[in-house]
Protein backbone atom coordinates (compact mmCIF):
# COMPACT_ATOMS: atom_id res chain seq x y z
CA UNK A 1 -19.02 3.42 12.01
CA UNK A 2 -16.43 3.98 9.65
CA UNK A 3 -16.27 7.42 8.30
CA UNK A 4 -14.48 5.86 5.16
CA UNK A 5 -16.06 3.52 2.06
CA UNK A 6 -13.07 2.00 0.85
CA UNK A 7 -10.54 0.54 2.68
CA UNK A 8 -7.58 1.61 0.46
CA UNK A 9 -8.75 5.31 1.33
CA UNK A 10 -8.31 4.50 4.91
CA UNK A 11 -5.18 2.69 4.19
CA UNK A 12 -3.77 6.09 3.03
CA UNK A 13 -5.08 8.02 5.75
CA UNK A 14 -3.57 5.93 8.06
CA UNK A 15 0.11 6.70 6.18
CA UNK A 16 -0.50 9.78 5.25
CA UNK A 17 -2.17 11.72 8.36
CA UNK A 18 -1.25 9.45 10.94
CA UNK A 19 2.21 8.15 9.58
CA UNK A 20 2.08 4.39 10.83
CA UNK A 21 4.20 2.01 9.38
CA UNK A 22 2.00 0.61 6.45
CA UNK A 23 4.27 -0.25 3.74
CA UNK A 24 3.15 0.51 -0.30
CA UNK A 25 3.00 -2.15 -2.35
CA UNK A 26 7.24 -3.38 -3.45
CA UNK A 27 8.17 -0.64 -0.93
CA UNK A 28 9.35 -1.52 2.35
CA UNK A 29 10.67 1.61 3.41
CA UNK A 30 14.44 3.15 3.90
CA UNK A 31 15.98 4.81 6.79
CA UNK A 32 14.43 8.20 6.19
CA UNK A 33 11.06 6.97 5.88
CA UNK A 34 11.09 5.11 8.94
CA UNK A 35 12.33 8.39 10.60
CA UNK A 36 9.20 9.85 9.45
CA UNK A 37 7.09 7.32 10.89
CA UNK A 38 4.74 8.20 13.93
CA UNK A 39 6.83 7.51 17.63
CA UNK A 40 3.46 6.74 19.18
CA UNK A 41 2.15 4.14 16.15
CA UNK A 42 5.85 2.42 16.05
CA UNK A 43 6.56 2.15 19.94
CA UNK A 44 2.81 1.94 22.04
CA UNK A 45 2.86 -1.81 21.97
CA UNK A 46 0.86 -2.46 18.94
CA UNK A 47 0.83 -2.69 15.23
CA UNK A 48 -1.68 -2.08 12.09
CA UNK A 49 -2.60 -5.25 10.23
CA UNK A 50 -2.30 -4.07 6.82
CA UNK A 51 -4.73 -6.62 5.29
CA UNK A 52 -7.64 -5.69 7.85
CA UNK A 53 -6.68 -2.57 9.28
CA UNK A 54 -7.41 -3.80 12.57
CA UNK A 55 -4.77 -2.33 15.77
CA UNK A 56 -3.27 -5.60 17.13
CA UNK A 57 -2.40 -5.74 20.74
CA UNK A 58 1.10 -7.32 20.66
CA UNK A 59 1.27 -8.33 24.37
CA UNK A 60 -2.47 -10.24 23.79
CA UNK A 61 -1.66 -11.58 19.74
CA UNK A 62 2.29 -11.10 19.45
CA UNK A 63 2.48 -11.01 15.33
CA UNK A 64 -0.61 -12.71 14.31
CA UNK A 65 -3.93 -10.54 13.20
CA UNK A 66 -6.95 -11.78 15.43
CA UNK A 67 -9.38 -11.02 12.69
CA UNK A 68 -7.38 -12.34 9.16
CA UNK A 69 -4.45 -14.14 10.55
CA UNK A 70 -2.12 -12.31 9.00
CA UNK A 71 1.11 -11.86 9.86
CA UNK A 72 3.06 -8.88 10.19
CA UNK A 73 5.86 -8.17 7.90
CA UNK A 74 9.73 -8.74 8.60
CA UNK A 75 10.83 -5.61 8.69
CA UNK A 76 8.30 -4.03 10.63
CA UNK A 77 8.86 -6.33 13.56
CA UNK A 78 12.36 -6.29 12.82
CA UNK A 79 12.23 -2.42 13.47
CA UNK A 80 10.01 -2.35 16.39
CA UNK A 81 12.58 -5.08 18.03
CA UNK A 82 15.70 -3.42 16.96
CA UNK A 83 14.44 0.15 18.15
CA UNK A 84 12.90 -0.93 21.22
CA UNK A 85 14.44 0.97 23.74
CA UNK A 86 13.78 4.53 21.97
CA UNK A 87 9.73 3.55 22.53
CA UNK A 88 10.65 3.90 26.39
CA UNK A 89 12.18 6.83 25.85
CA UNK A 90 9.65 8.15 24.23
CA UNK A 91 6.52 7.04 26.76
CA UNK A 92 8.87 8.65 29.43
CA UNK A 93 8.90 11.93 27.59
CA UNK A 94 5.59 11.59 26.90
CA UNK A 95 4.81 11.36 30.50
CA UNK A 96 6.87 13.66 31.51
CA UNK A 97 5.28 16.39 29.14
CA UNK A 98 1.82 15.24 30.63
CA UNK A 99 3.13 15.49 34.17
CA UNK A 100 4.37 19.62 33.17
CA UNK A 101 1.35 19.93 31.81
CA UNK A 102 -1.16 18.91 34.60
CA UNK A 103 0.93 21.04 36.83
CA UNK A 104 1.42 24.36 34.61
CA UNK A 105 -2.44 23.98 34.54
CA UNK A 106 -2.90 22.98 38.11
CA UNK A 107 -1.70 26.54 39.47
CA UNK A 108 -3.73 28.62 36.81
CA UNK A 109 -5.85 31.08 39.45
CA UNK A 110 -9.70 31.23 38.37
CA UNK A 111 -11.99 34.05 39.09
C-alpha cells in the first residue's frame, strides 16, 4: 500500500527526504546538487523511473523502465557512469562500518 495519494507528493518525498536523483521539471541539476544527492540512491545499482516511480534493477533492465518503458535521462546515466568508481568506495565503507559495528556490539557483556 502506498502511504501517499498523489504521485507528485511521492515524487517530492523521494527528492526531498531521500535525496535521489529525480530531476524538476527544465532542471537537470549542477555540480552542487548532485553533491547533495543520496550515495546509496546514486551508486546501489539501480535508478528511480521518474514517470512511474518504480526502482529499476540496472543489472536485470539496464536503462529501460519494466513497467512504462521509459528511459532514463542523459545525465543521470551519464553521472552514474562517470562516477562509478566512488559507488565502490562507498559499498566498501559501508561494509566496513557494518563490519565495526557487528563487532563493537559482538563484545557488549549481558547480565
Amino acid at each position: 500500500m502506498n502511504p501517499f495519494s498523489r504521485q507528485d507528493h511521492y515524487r517530492d518525498h523521494l527528492r526531498t527526504f531521500h535525496l535521489e536523483d529525480i530531476f524538476r521539471r527544465g532542471n537537470r541539476g549542477d555540480e552542487e546538487w548532485w553533491n547533495t544527492r543520496s550515495k546509496r540512491a546514486l551508486h546501489m545499482g539501480w535508478w528511480r523511473c521518474s514517470r512511474c516511480l518504480v526502482r529499476v534493477s540496472q543489472a536485470e533492465h539496464g536503462w529501460h523502465c519494466p513497467g512504462c518503458r521509459n528511459m532514463c535521462e542523459k545525465e543521470r546515466k551519464e553521472y552514474r557512469t562517470i562516477h562509478q568508481g566512488e559507488g565502490q568506495d562507498y559499498l566498501r565503507a559501508r561494509r566496513d562500518m557494518d563490519r565495526r559495528n557487528r563487532q563493537s556490539y559482538g563484545h557488549v557483556s549481558r547480565p
